[in-house]
C-alpha atoms as a PDB file:
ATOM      1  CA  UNK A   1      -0.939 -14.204 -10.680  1.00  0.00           C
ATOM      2  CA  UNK A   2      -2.118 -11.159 -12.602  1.00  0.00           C
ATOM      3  CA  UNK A   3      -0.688  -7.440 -13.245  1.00  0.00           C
ATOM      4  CA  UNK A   4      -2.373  -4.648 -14.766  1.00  0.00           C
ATOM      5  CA  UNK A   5      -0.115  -1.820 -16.081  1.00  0.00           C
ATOM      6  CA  UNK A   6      -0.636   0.974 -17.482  1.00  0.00           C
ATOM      7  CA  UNK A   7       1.632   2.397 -20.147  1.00  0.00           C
ATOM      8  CA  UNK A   8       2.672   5.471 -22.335  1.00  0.00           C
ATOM      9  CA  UNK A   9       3.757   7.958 -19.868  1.00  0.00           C
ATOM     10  CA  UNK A  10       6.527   8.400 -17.209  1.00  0.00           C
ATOM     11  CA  UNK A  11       3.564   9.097 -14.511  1.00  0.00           C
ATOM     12  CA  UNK A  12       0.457   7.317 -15.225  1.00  0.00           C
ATOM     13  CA  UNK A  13      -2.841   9.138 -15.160  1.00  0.00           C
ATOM     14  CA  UNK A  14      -4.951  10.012 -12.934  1.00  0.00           C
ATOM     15  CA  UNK A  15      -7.768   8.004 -14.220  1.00  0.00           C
ATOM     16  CA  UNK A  16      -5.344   5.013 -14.392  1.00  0.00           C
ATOM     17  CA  UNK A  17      -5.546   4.236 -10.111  1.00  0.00           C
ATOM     18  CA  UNK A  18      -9.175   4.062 -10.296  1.00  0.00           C
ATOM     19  CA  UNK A  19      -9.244   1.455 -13.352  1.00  0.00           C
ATOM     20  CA  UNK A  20      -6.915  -0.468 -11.277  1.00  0.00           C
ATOM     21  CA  UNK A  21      -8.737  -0.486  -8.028  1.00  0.00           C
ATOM     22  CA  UNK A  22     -12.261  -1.826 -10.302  1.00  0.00           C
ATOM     23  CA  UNK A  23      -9.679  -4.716 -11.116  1.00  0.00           C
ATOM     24  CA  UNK A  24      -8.410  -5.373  -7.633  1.00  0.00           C
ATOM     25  CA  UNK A  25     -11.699  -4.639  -5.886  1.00  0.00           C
ATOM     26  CA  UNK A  26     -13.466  -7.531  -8.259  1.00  0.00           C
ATOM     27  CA  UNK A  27     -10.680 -10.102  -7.732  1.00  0.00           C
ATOM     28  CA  UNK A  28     -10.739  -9.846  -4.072  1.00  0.00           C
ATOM     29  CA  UNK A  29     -12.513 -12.960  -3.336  1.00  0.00           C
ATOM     30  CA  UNK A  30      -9.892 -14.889  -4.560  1.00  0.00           C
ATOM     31  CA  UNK A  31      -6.744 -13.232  -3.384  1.00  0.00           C
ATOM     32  CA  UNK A  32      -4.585 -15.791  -1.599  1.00  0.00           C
ATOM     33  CA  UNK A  33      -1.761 -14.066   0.943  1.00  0.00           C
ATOM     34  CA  UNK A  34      -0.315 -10.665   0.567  1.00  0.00           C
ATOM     35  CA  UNK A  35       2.716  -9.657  -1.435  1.00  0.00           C
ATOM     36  CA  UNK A  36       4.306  -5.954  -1.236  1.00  0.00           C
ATOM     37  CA  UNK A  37       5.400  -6.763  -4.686  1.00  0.00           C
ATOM     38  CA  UNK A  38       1.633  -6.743  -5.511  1.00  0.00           C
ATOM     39  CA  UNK A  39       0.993  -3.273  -4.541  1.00  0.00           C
ATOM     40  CA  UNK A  40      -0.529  -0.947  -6.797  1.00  0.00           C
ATOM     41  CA  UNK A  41       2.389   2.109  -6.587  1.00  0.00           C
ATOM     42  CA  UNK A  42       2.722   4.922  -9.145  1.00  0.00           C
ATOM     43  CA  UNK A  43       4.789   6.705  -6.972  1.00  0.00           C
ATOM     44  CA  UNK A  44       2.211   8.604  -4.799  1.00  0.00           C
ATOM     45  CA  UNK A  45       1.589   7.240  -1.090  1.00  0.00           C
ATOM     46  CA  UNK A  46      -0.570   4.008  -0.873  1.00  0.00           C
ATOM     47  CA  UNK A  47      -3.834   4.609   1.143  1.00  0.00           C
ATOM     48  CA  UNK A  48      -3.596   3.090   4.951  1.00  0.00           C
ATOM     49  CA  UNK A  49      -6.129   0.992   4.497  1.00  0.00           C
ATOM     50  CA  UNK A  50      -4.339  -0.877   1.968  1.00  0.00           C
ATOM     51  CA  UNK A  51      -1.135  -0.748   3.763  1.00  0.00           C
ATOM     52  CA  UNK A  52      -2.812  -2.240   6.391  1.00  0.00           C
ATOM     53  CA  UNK A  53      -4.531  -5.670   3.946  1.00  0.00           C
ATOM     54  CA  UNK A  54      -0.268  -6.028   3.359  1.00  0.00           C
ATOM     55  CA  UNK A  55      -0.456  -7.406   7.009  1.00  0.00           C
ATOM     56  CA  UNK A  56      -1.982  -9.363   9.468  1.00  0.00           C
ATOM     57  CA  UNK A  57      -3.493  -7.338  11.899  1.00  0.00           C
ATOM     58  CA  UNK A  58      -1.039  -7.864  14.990  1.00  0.00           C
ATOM     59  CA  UNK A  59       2.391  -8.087  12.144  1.00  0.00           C
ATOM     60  CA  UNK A  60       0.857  -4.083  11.545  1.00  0.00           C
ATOM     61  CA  UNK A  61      -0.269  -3.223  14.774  1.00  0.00           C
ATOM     62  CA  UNK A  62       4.132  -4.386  16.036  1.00  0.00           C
ATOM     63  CA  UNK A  63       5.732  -3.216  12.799  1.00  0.00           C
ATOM     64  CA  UNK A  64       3.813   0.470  13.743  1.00  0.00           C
ATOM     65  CA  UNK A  65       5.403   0.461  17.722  1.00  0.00           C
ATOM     66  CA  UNK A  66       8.560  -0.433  15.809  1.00  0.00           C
ATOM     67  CA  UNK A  67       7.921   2.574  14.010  1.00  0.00           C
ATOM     68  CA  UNK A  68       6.706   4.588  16.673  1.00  0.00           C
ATOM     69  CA  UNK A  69      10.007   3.658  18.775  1.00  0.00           C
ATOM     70  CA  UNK A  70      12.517   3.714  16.060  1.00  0.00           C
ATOM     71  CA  UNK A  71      11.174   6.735  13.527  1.00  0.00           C
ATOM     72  CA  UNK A  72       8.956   8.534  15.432  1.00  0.00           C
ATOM     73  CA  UNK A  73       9.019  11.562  12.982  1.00  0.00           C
ATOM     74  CA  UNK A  74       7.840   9.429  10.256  1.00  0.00           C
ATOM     75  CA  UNK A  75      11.417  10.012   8.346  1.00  0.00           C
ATOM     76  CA  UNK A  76      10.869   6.488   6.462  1.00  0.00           C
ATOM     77  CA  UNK A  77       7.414   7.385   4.955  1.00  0.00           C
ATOM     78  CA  UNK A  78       7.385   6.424   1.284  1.00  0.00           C
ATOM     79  CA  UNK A  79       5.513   4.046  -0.449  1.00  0.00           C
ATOM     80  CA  UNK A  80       3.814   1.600   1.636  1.00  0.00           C
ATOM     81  CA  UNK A  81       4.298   3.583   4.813  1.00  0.00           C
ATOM     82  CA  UNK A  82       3.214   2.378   8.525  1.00  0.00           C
ATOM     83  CA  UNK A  83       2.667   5.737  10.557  1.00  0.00           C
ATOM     84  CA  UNK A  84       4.141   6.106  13.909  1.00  0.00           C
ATOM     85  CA  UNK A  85       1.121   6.324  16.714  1.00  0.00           C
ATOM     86  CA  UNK A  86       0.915  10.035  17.226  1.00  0.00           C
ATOM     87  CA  UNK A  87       1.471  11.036  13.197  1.00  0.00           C
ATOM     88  CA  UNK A  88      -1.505  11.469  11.114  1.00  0.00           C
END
């Protein structure tokens, strides 16, 4: 398992995501499963795309017609956030 943090401020830098992704993007090969705890999150809304490597294709494809039944307005958005069909 391996973490990269970044430190000094309440709300890391702007620079600091990018620096992270280099990381992540190098050690893809070797990922094994997917953990939510493993997320990259500095607050601001995770990129779909990466929402979507969290699942297996049809877990995402039913946990967005949950969404689309249940929250259809998109109410429960934060974070790692699977969009309703109809919400961009």
């Amino acid at each position: 398992m391996l973490r990269v943090t970044t430190g000094g401020t309440a709300t890391p830098s702007t620079s600091a995501r990018p620096v992270h992704q280099k990381v992540y993007d190098a050690l893809k090969p070797w990922t094994v499963g997917r953990s939510l705890n493993s997320v990259y999150s500095d607050g601001a809304p995770v990129p779909e795309e990466q929402v979507r490597e969290l699942f297996a294709a049809e877990d995402f494809e039913r946990l967005r017609r949950v969404k689309t039944l249940y929250d259809p307005h998109n109410l429960f958005r934060f974070t790692h956030n699977v969009r309703p069909k109809g919400v961009s």
